[in-house]
N, C-alpha and C. Protein backbone atom coordinates (compact mmCIF):
# COMPACT_ATOMS: atom_id res chain seq x y z
N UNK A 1 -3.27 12.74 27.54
CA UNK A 1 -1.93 13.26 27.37
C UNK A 1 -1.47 12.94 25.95
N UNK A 2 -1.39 13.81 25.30
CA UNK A 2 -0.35 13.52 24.03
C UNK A 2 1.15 14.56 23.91
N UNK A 3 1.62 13.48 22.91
CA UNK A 3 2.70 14.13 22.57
C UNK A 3 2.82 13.83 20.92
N UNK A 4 3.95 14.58 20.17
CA UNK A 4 4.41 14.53 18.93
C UNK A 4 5.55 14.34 18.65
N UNK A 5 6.26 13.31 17.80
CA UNK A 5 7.70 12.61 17.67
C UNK A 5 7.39 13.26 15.82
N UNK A 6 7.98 13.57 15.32
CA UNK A 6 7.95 13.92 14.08
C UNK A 6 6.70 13.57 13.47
N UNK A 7 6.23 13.36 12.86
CA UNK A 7 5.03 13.19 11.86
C UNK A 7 4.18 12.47 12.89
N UNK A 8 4.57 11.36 13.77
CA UNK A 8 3.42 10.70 14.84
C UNK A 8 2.98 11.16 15.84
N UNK A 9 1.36 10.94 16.46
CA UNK A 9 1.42 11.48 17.42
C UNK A 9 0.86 10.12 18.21
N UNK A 10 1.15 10.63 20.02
CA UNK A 10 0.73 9.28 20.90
C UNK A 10 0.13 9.97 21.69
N UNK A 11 -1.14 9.72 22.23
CA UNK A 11 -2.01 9.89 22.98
C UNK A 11 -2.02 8.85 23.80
N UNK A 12 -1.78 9.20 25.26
CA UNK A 12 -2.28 8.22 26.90
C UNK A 12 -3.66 8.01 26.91
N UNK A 13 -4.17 6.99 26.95
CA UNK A 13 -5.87 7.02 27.69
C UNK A 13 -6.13 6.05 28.49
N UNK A 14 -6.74 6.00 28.83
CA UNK A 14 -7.63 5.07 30.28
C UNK A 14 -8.83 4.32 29.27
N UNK A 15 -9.34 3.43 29.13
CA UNK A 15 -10.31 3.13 28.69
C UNK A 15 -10.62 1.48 28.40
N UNK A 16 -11.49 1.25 27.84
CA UNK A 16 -11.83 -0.25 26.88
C UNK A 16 -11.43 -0.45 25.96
N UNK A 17 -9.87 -1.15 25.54
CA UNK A 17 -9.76 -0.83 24.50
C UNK A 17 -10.66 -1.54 23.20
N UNK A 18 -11.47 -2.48 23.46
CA UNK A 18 -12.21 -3.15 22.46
C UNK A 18 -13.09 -1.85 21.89
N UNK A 19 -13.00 -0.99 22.43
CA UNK A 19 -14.01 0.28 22.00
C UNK A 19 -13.48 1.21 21.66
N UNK A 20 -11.91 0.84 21.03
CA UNK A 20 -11.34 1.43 20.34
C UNK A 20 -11.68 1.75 19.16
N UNK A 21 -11.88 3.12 18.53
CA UNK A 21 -11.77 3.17 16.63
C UNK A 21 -10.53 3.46 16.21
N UNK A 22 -9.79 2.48 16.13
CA UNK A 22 -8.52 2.87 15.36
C UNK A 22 -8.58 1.71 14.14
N UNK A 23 -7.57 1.26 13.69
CA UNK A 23 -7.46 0.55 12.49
C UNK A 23 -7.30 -0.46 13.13
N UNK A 24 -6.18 -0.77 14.36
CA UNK A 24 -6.10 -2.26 15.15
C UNK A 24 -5.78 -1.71 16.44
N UNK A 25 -5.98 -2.88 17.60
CA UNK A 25 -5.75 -2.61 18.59
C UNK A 25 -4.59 -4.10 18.77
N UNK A 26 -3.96 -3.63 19.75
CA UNK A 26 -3.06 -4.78 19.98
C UNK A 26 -4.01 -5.57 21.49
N UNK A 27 -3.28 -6.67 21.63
CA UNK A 27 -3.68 -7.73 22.23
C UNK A 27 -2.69 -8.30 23.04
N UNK A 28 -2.70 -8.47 24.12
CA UNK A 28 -1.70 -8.45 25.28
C UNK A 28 -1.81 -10.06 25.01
N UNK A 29 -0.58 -11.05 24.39
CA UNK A 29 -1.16 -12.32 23.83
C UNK A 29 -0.30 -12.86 25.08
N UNK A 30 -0.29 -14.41 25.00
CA UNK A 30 0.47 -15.75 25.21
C UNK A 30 0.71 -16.13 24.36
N UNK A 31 1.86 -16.78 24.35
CA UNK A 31 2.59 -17.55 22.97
C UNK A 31 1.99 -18.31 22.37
N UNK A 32 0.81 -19.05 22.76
CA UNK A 32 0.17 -19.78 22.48
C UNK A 32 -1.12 -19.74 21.44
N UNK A 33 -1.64 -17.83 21.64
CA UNK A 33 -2.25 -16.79 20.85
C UNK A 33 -4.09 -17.79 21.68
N UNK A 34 -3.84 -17.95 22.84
CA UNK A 34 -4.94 -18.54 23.55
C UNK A 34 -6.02 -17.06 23.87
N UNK A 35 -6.84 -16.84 23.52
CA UNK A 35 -7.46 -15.74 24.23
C UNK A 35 -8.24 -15.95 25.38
N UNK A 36 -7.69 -16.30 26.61
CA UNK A 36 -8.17 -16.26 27.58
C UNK A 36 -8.96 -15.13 28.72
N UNK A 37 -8.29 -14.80 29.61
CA UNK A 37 -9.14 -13.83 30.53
C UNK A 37 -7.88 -12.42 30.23
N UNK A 38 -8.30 -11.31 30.90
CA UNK A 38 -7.54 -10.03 30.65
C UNK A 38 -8.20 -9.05 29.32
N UNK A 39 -7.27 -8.85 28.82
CA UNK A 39 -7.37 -8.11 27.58
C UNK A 39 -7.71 -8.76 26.56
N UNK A 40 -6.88 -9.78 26.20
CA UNK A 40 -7.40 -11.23 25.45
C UNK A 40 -9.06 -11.57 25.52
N UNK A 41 -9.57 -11.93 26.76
CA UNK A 41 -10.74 -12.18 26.72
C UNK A 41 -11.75 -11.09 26.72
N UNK A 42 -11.32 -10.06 26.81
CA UNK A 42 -12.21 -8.78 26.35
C UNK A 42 -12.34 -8.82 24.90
N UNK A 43 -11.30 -9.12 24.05
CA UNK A 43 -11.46 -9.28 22.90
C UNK A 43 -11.88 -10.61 22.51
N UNK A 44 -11.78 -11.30 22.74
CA UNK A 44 -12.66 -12.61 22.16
C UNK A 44 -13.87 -12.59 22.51
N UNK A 45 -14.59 -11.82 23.76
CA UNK A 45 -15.87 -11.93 23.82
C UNK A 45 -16.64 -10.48 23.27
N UNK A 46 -15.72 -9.80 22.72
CA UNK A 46 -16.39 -8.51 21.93
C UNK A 46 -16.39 -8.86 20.52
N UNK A 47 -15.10 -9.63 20.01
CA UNK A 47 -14.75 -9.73 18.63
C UNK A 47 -15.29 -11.24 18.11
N UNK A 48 -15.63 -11.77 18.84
CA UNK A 48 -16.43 -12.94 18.27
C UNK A 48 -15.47 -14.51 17.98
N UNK A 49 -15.48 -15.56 18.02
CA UNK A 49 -14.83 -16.54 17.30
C UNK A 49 -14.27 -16.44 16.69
N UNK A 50 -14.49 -16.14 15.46
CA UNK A 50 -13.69 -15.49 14.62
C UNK A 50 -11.98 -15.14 14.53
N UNK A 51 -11.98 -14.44 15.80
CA UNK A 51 -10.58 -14.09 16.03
C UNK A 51 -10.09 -15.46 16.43
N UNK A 52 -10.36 -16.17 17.61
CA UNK A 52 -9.45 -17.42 17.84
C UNK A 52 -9.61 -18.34 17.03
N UNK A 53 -10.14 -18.32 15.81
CA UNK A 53 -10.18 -19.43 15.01
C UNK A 53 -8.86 -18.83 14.24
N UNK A 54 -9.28 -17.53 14.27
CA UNK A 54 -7.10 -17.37 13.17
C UNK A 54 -5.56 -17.78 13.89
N UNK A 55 -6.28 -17.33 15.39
CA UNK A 55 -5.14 -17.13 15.86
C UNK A 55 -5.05 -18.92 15.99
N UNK A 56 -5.64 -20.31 16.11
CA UNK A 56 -5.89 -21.47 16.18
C UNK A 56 -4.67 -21.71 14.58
N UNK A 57 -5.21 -20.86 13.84
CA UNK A 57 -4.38 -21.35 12.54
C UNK A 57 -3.15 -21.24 12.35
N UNK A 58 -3.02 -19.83 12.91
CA UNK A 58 -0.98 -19.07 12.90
C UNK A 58 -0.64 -20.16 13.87
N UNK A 59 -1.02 -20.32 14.61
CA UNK A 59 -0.80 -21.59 15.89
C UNK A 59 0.51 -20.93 17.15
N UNK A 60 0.74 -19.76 16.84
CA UNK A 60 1.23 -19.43 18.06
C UNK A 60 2.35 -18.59 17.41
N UNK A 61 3.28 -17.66 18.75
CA UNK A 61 4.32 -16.78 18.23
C UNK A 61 5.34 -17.13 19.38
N UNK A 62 6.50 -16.65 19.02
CA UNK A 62 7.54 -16.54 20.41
C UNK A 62 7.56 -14.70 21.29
N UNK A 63 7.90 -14.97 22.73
CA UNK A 63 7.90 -13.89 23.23
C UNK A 63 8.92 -12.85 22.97
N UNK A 64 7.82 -11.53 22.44
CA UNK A 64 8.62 -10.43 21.13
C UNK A 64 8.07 -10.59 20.19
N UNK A 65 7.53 -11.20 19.91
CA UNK A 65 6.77 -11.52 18.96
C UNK A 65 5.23 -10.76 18.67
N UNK A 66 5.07 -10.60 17.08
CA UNK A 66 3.36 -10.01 17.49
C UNK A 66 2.85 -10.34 15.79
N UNK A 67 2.10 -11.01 16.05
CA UNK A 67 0.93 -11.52 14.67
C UNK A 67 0.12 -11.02 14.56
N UNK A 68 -0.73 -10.82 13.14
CA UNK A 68 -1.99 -10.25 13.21
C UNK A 68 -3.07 -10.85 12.82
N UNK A 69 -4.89 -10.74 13.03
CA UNK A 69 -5.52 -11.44 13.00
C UNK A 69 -6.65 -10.04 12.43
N UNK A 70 -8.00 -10.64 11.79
CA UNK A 70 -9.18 -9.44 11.95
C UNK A 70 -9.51 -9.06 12.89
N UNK A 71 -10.48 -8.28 12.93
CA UNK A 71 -11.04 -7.66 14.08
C UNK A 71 -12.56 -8.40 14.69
N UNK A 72 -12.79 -8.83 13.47
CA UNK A 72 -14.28 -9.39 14.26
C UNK A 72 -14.98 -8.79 13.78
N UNK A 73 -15.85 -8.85 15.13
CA UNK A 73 -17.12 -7.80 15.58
C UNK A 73 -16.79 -6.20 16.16
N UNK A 74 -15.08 -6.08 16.35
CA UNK A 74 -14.64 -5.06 16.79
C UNK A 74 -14.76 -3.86 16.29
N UNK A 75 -14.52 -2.78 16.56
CA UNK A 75 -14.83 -1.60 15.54
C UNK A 75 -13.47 -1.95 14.85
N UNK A 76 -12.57 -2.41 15.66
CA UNK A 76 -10.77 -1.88 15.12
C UNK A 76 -10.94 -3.26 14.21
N UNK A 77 -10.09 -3.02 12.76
CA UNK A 77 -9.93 -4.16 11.49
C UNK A 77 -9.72 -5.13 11.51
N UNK A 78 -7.95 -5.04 12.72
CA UNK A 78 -7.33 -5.71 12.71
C UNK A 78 -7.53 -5.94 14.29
N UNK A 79 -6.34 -6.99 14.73
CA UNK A 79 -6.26 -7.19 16.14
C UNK A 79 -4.73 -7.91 15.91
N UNK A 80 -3.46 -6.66 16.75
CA UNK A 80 -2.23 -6.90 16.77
C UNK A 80 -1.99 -7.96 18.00
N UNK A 81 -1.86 -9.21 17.78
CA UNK A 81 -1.16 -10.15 19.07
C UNK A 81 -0.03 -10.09 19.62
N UNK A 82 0.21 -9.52 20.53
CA UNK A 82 1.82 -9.06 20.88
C UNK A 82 1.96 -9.82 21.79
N UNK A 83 2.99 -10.59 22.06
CA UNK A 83 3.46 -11.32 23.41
C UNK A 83 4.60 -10.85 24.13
N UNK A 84 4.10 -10.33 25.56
CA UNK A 84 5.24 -9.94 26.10
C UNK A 84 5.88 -11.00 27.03
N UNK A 85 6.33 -10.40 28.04
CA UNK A 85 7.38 -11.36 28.86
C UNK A 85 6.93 -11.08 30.19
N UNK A 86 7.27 -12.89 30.55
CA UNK A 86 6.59 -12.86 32.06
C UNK A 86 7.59 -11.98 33.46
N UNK A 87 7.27 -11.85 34.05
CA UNK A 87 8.16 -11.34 35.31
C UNK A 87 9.07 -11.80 35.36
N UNK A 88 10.17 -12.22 35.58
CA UNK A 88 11.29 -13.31 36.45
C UNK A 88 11.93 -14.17 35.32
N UNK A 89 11.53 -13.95 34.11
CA UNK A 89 12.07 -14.65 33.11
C UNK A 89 12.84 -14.49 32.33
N UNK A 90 13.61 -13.25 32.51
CA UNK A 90 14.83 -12.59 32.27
C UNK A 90 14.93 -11.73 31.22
N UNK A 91 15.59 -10.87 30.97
CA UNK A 91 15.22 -9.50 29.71
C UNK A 91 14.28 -8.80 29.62
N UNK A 92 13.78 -9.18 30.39
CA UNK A 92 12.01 -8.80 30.42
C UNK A 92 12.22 -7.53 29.71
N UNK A 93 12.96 -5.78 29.53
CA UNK A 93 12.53 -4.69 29.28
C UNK A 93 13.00 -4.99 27.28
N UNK A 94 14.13 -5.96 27.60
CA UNK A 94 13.87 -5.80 25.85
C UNK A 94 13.08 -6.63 25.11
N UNK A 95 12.24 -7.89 25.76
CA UNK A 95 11.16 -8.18 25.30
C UNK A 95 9.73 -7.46 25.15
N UNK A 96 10.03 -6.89 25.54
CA UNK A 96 8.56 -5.90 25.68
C UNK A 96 9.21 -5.19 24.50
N UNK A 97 9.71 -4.94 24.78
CA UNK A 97 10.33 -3.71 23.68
C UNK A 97 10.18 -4.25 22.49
N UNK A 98 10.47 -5.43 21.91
CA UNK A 98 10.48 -6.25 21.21
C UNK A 98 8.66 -6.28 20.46
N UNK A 99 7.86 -6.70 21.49
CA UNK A 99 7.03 -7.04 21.39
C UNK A 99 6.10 -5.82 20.76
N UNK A 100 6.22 -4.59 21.07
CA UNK A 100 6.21 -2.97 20.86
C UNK A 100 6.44 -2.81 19.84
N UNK A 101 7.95 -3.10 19.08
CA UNK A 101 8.14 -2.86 17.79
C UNK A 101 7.58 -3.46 16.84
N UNK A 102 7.87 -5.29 17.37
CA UNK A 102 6.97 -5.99 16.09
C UNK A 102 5.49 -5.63 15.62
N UNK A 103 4.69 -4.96 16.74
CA UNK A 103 3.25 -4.80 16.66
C UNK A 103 3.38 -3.84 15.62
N UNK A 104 4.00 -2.62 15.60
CA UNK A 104 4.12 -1.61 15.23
C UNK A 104 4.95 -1.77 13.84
N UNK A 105 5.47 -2.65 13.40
CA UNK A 105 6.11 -3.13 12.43
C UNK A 105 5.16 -3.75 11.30
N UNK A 106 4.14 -4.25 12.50
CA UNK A 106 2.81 -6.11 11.36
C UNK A 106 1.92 -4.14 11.04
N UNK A 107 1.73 -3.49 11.93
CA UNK A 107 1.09 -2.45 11.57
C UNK A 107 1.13 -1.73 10.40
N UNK A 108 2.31 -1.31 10.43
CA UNK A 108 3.16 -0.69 9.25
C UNK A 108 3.21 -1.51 7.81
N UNK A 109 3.53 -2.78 8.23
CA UNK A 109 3.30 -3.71 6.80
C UNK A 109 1.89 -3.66 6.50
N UNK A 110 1.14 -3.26 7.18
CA UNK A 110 -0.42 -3.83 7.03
C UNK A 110 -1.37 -2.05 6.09
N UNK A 111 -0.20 -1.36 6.69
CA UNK A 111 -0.39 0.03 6.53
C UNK A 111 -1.46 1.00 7.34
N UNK A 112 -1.34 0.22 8.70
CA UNK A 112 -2.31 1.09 9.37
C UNK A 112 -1.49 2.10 9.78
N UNK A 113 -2.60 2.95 9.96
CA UNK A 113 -2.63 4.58 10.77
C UNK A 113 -2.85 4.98 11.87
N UNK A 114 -3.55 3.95 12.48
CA UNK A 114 -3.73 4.22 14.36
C UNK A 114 -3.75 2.75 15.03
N UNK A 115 -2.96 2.63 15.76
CA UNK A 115 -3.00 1.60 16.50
C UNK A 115 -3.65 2.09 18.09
N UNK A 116 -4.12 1.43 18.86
CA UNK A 116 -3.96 1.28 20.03
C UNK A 116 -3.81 0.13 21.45
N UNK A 117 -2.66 0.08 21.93
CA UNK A 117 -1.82 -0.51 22.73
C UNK A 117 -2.28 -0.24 24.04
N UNK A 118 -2.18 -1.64 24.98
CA UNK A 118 -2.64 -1.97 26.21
C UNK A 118 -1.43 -1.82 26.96
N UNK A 119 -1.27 -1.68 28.09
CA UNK A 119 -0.23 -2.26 28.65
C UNK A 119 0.30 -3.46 28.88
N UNK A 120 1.06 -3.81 27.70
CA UNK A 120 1.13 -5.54 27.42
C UNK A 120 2.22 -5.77 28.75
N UNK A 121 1.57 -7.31 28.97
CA UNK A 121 2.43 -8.01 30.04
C UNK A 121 2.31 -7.49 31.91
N UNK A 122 1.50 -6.22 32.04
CA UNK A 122 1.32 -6.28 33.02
C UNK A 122 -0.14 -6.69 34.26
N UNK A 123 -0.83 -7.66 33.60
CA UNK A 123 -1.82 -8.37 34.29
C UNK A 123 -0.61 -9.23 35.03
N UNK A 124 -1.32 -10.37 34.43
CA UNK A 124 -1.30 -12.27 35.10
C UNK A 124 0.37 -12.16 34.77
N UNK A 125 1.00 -11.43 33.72
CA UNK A 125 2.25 -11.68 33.47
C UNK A 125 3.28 -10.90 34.67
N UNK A 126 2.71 -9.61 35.19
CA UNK A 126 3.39 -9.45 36.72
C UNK A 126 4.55 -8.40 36.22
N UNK A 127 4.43 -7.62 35.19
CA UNK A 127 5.02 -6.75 34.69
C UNK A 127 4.86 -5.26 35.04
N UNK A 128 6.16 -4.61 35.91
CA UNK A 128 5.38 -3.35 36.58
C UNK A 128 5.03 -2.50 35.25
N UNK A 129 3.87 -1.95 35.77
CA UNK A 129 3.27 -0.91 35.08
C UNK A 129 3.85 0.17 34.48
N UNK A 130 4.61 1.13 35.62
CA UNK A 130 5.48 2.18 35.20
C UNK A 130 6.58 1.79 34.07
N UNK A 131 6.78 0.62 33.94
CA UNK A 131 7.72 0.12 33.25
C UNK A 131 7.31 0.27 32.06
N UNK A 132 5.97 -0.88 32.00
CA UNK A 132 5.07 -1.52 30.44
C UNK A 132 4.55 -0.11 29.77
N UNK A 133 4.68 1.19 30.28
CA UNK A 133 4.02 2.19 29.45
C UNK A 133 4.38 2.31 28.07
N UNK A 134 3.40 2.51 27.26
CA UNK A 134 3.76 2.78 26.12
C UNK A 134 4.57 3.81 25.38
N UNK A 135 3.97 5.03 26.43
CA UNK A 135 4.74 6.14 26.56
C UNK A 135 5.78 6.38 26.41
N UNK A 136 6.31 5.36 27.44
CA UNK A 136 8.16 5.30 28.08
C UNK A 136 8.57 4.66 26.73
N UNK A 137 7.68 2.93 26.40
CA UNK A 137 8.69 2.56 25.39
C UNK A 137 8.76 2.79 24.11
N UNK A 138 7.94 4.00 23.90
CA UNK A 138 7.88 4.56 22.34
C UNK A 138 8.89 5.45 22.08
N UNK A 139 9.16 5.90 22.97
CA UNK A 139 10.50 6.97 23.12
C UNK A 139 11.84 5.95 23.15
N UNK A 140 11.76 4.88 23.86
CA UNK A 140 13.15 3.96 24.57
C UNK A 140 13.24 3.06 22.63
N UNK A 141 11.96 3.22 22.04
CA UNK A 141 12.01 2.62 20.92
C UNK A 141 12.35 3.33 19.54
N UNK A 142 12.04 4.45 19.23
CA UNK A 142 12.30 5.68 18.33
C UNK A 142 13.62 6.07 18.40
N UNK A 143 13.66 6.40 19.91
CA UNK A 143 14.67 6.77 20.50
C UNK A 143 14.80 8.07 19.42
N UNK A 144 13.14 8.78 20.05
CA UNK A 144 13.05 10.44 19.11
C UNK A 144 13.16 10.53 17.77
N UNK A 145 13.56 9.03 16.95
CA UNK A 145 13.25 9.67 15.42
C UNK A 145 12.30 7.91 14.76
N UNK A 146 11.23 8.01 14.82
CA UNK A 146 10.48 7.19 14.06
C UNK A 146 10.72 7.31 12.60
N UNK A 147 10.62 5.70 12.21
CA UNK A 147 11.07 5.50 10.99
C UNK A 147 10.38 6.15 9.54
């Protein structure tokens, strides 16, 4: 599924994202920038050491937050750390939101051209799905006119 917001376009997919070719992929983080199991550990065991030895150095972000690191062994350059928000922990839709923009912000400073985004926060973090789409919050974020 794609769509077009002025000059950008967003494409839906189903897939791996470690087998992404874009410039970075984001990373469904913990504040802690721990790459454990989920999406995280898809990327640490595709992208090599490497990555948690940076993210070991930034030493962590707050939730809304999103840092960036290389890619590794990944095809994608970079690897965007976004931390979203757990279930029950209150604000939850404008932390995500949060977490959405900053990625898309370290992107923009970094000057990439394609990102691709997981559905952050809805594993282990218990975040409904229909909610975490990227879809929904690229629009709830533009709000139809990207910068």
């Amino acid at each position: 599924m794609k769509t077009q917001i002025n000059k950008t376009e967003l494409e839906l997919t189903q897939g791996d994202i470690t087998e992404m070719d874009t410039e970075a992929i984001v990373n469904a983080a913990n504040s802690s920038l721990v790459l454990g199991a989920g999406v995280a550990g898809a990327i640490r065991t595709k992208g090599g050491p490497s990555i948690q030895k940076e993210c070991d150095q930034i030493g962590g972000t707050y939730v809304g937050g999103a840092v960036v690191t290389g890619g590794g062994n990944l095809k994608a350059r970079y690897v965007i750390h976004a931390v979203g928000p757990r279930m029950g922990e209150g604000d939850e839709d404008h932390k995500l939101e949060q977490a959405t923009l900053n990625s898309l912000l370290r992107a923009d400073e970094q000057g990439m051209k394609s990102v691709a985004f997981p559905a952050i926060s809805t594993g282990i973090f218990g975040f409904p799905m229909d909610r975490a789409s990227c879809w929904e919050r690229s629009r709830s974020i533009w709000k139809g006119k990207p910068p």
